[in-house]
PDB file of N, CA and C in Angstrom:
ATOM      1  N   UNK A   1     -10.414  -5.571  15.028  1.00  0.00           N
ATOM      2  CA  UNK A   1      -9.483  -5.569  13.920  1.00  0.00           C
ATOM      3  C   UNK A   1      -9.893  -6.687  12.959  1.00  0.00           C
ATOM      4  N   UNK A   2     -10.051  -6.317  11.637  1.00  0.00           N
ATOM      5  CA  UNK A   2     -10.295  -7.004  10.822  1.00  0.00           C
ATOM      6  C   UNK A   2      -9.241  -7.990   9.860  1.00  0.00           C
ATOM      7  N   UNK A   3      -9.361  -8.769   9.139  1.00  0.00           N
ATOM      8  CA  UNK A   3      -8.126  -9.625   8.449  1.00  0.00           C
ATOM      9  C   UNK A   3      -7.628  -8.736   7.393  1.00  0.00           C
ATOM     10  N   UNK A   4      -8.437  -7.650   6.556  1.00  0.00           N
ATOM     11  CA  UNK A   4      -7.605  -7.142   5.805  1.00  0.00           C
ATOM     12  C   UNK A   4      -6.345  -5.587   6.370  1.00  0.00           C
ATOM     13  N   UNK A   5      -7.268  -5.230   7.724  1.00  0.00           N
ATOM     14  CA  UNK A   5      -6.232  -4.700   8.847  1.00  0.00           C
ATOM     15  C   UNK A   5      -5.232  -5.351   9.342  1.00  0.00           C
ATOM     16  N   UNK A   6      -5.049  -6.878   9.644  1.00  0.00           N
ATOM     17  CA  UNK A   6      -3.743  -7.428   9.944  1.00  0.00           C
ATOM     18  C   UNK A   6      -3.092  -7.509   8.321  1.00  0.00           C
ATOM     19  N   UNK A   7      -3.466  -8.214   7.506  1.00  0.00           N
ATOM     20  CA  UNK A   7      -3.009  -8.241   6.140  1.00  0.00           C
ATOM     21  C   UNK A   7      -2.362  -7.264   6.190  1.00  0.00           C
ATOM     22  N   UNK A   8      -2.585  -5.989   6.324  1.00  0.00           N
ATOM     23  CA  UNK A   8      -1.853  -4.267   5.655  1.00  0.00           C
ATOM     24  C   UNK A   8      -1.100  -4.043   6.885  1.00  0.00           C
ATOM     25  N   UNK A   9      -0.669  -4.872   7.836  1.00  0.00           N
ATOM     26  CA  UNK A   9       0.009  -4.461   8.915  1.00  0.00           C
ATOM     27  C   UNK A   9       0.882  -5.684   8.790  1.00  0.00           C
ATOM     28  N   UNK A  10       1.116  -6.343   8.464  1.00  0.00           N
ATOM     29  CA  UNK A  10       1.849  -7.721   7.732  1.00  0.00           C
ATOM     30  C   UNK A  10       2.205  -7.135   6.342  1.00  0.00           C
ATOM     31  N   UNK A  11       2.153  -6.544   6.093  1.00  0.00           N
ATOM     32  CA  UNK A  11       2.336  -5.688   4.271  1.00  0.00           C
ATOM     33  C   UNK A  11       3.240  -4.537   4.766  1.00  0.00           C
ATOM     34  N   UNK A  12       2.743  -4.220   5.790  1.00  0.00           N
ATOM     35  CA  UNK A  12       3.953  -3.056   6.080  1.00  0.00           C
ATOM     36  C   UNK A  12       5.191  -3.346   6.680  1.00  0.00           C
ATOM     37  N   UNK A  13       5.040  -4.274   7.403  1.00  0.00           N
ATOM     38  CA  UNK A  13       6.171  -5.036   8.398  1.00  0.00           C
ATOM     39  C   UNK A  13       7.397  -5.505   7.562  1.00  0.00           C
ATOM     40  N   UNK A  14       6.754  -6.178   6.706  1.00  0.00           N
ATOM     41  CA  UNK A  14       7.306  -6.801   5.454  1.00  0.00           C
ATOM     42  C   UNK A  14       8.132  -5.636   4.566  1.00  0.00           C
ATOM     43  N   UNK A  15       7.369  -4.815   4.055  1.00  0.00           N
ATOM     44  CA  UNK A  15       8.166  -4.091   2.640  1.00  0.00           C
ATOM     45  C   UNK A  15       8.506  -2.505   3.687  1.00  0.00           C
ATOM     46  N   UNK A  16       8.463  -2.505   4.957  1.00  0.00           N
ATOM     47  CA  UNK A  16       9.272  -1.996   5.967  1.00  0.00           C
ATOM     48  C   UNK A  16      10.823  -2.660   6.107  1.00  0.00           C
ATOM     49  N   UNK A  17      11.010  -3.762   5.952  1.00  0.00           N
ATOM     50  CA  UNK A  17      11.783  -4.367   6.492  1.00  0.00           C
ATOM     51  C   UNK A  17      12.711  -4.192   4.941  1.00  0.00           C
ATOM     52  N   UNK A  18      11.920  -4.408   4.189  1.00  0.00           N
ATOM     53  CA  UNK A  18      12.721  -4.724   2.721  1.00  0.00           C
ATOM     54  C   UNK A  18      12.968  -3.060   2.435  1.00  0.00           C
ATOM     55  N   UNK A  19      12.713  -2.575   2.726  1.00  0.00           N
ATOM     56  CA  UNK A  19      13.196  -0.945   2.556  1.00  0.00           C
ATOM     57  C   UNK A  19      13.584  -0.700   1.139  1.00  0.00           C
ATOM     58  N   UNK A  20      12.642  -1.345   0.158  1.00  0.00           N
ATOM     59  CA  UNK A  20      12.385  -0.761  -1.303  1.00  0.00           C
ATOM     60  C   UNK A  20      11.224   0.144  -1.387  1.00  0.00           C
ATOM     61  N   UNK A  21      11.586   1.137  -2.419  1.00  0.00           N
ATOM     62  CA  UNK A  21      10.497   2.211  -2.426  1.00  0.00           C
ATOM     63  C   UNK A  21       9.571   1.684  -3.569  1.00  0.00           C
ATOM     64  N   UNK A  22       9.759   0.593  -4.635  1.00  0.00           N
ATOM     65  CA  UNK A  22       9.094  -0.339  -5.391  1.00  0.00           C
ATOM     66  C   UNK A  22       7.985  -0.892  -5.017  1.00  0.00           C
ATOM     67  N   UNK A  23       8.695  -1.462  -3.757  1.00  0.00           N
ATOM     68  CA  UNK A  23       7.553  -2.396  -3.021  1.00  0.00           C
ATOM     69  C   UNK A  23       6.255  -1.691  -2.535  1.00  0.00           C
ATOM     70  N   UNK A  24       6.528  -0.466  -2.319  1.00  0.00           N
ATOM     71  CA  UNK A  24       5.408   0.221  -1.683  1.00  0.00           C
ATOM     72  C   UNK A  24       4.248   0.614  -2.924  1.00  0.00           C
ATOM     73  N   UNK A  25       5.217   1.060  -3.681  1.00  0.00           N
ATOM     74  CA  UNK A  25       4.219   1.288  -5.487  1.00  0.00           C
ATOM     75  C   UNK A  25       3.508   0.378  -5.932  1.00  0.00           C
ATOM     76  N   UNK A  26       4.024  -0.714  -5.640  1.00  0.00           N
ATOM     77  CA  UNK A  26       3.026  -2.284  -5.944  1.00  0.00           C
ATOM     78  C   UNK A  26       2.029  -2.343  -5.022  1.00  0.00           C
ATOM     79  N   UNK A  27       2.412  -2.163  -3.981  1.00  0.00           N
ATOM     80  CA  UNK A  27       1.294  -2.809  -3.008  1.00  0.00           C
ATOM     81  C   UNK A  27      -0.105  -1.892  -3.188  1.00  0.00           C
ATOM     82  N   UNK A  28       0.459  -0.322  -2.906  1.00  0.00           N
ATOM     83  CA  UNK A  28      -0.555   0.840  -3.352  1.00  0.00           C
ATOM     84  C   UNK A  28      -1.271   0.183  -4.779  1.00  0.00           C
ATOM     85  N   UNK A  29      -0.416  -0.202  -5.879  1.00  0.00           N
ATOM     86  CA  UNK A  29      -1.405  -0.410  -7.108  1.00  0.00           C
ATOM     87  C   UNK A  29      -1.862  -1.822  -7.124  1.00  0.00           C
ATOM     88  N   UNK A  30      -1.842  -2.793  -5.993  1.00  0.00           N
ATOM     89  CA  UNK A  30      -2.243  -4.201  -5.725  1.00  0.00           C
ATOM     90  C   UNK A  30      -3.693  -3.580  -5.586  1.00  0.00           C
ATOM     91  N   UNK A  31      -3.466  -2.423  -3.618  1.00  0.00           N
ATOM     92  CA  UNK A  31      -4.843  -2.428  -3.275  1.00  0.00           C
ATOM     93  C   UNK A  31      -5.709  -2.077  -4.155  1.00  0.00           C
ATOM     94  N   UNK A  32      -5.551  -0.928  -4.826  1.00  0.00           N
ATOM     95  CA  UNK A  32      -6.074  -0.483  -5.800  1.00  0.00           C
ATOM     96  C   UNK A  32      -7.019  -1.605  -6.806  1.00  0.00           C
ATOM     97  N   UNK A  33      -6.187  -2.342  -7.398  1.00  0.00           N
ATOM     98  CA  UNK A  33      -6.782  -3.549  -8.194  1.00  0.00           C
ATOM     99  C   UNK A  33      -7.302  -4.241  -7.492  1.00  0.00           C
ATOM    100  N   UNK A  34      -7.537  -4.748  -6.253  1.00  0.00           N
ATOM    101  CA  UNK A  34      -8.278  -5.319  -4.897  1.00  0.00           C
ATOM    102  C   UNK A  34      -9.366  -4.752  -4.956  1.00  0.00           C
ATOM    103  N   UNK A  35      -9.216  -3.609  -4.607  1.00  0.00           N
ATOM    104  CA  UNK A  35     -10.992  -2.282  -4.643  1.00  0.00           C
ATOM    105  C   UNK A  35     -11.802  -2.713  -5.633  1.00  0.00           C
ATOM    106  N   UNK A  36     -11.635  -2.482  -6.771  1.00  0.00           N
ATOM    107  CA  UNK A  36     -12.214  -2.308  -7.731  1.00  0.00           C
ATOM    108  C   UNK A  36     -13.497  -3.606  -8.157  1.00  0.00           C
ATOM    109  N   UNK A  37     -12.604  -4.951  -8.189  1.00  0.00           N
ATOM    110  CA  UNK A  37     -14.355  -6.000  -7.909  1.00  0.00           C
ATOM    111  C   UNK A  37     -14.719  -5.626  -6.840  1.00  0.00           C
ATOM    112  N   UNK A  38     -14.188  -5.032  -5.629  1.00  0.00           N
ATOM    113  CA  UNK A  38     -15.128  -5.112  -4.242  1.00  0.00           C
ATOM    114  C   UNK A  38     -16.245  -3.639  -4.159  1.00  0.00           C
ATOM    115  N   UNK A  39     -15.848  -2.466  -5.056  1.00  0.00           N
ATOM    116  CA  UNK A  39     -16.929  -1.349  -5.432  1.00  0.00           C
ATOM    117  C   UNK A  39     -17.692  -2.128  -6.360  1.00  0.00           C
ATOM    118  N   UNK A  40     -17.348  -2.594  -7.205  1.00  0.00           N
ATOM    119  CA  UNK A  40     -18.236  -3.269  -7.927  1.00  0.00           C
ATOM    120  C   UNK A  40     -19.288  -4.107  -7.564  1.00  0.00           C
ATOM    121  N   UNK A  41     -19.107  -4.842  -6.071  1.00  0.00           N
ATOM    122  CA  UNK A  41     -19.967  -5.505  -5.900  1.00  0.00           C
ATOM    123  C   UNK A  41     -20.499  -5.199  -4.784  1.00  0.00           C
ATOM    124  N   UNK A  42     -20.449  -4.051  -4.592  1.00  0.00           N
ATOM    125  CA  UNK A  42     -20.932  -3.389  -3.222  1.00  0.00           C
ATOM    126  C   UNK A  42     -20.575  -3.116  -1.968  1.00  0.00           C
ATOM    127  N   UNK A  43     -19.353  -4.102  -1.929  1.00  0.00           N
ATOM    128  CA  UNK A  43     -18.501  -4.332  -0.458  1.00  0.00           C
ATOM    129  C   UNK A  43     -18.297  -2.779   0.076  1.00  0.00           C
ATOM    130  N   UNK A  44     -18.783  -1.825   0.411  1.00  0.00           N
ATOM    131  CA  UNK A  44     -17.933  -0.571   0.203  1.00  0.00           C
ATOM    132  C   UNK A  44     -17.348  -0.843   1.553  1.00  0.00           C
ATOM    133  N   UNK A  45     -17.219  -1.050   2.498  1.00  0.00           N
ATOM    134  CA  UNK A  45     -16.416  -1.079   3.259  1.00  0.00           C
ATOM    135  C   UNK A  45     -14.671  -1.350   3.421  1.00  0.00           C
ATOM    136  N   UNK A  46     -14.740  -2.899   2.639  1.00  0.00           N
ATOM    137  CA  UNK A  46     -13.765  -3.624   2.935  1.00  0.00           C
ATOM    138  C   UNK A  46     -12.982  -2.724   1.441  1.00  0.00           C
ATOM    139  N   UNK A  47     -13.729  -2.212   0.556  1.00  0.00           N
ATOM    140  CA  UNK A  47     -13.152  -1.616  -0.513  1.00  0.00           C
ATOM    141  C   UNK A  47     -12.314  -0.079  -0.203  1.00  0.00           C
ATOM    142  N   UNK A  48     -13.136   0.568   0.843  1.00  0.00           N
ATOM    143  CA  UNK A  48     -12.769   2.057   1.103  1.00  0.00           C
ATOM    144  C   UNK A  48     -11.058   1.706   1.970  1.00  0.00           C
ATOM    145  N   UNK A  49     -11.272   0.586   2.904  1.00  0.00           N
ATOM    146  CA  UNK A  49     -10.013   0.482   3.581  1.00  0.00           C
ATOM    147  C   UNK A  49      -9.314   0.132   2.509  1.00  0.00           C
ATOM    148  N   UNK A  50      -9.425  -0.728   1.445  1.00  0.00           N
ATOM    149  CA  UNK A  50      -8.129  -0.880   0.830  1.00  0.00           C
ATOM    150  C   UNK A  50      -7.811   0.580  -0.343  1.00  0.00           C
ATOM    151  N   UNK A  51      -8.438   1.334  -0.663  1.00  0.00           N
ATOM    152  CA  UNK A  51      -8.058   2.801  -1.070  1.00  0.00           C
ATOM    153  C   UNK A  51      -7.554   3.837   0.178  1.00  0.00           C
ATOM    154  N   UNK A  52      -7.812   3.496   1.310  1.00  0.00           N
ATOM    155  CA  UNK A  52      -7.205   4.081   2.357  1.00  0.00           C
ATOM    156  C   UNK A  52      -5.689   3.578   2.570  1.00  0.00           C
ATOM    157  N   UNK A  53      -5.889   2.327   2.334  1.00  0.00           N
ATOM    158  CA  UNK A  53      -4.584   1.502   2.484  1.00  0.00           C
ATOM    159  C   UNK A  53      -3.664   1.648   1.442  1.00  0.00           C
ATOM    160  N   UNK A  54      -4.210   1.927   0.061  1.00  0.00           N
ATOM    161  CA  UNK A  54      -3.204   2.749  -1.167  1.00  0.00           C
ATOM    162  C   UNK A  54      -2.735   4.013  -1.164  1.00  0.00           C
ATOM    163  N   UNK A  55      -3.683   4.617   0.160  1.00  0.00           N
ATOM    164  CA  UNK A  55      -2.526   5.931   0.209  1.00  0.00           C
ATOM    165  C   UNK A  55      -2.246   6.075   1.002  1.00  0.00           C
ATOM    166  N   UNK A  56      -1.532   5.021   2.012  1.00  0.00           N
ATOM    167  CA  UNK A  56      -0.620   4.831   2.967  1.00  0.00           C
ATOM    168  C   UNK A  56       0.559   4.424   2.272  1.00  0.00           C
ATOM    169  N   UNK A  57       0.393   3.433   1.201  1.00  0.00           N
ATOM    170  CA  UNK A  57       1.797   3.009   0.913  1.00  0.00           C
ATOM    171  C   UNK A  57       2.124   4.295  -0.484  1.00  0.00           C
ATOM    172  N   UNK A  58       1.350   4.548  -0.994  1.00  0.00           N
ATOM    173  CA  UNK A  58       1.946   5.827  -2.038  1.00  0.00           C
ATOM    174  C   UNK A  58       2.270   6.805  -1.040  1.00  0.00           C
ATOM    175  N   UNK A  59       2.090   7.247   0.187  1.00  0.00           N
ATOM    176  CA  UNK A  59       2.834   8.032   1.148  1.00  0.00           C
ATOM    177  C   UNK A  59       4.443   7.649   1.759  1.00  0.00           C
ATOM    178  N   UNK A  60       3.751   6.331   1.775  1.00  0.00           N
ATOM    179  CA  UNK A  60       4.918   5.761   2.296  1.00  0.00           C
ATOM    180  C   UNK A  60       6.299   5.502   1.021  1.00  0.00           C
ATOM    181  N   UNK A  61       5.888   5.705   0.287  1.00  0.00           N
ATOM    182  CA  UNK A  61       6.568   5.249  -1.019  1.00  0.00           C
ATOM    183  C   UNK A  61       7.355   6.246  -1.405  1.00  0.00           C
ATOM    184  N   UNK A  62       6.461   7.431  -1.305  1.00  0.00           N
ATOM    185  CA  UNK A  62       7.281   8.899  -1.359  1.00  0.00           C
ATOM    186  C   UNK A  62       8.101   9.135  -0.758  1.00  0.00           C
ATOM    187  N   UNK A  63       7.582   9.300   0.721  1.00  0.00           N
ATOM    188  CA  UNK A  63       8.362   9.307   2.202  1.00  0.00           C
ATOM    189  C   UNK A  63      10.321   8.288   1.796  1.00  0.00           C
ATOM    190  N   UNK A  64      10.062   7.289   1.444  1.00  0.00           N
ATOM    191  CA  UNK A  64      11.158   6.520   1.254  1.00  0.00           C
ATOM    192  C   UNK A  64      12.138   6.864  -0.322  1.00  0.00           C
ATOM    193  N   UNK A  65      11.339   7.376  -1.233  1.00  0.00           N
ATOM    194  CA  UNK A  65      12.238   7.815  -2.554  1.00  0.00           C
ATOM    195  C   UNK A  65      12.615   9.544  -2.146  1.00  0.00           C
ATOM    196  N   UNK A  66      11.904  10.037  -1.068  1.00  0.00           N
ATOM    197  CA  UNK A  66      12.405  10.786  -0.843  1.00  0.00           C
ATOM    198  C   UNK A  66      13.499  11.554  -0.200  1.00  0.00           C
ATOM    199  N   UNK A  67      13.777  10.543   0.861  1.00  0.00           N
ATOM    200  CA  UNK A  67      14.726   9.752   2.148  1.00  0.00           C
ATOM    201  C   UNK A  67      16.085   9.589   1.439  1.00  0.00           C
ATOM    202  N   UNK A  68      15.912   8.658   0.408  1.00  0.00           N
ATOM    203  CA  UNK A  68      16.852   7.458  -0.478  1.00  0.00           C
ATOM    204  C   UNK A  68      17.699   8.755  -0.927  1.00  0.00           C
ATOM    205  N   UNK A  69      19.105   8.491  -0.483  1.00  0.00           N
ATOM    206  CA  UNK A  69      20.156   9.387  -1.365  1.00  0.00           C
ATOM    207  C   UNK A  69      19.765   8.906  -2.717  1.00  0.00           C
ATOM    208  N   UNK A  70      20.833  10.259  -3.557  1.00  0.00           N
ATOM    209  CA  UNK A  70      20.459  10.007  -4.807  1.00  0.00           C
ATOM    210  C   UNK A  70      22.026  10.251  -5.399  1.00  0.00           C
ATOM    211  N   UNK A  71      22.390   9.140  -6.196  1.00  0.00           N
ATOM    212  CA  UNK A  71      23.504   9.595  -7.118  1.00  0.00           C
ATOM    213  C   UNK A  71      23.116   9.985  -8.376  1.00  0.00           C
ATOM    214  N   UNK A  72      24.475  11.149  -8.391  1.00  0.00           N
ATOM    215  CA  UNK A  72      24.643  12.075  -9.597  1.00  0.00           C
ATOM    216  C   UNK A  72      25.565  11.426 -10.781  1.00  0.00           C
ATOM    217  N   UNK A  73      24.958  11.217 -11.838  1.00  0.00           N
ATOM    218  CA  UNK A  73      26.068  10.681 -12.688  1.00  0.00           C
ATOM    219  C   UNK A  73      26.327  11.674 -13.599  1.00  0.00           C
TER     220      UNK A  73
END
């Protein structure tokens, strides 16, 4: 297990706990902005997990606005 595998398991624990569907949209468009110098500079590894890791939390993000009652005004 690598540090950016505990990181995203500490990221989930966290905005698990905070049970905003926000939090998950950020983090997805954090990793995202994370990737991008690391394709750039060749990392493809540590880059592919964090685009793997953006569509865990845009799943997860759904999963929870989808969940979330909704009032009718």
């Amino acid at each position: 297990m690598k540090a950016q595998d505990i990181g995203f398991l500490i990221a989930i624990g966290v905005l698990l706990s905070l049970r905003t569907p926000r939090g998950f949209l950020w983090a997805g468009l954090g990793s995202l902005v994370l990737a991008i110098p690391l394709f750039a500079g060749w990392i493809f590894f540590t880059a592919e997990r964090l685009t793997w890791y953006a569509a865990g939390f845009f799943l997860l993000y759904l999963l929870f606005s989808l969940l979330r009652p909704h009032t009718v005004q």
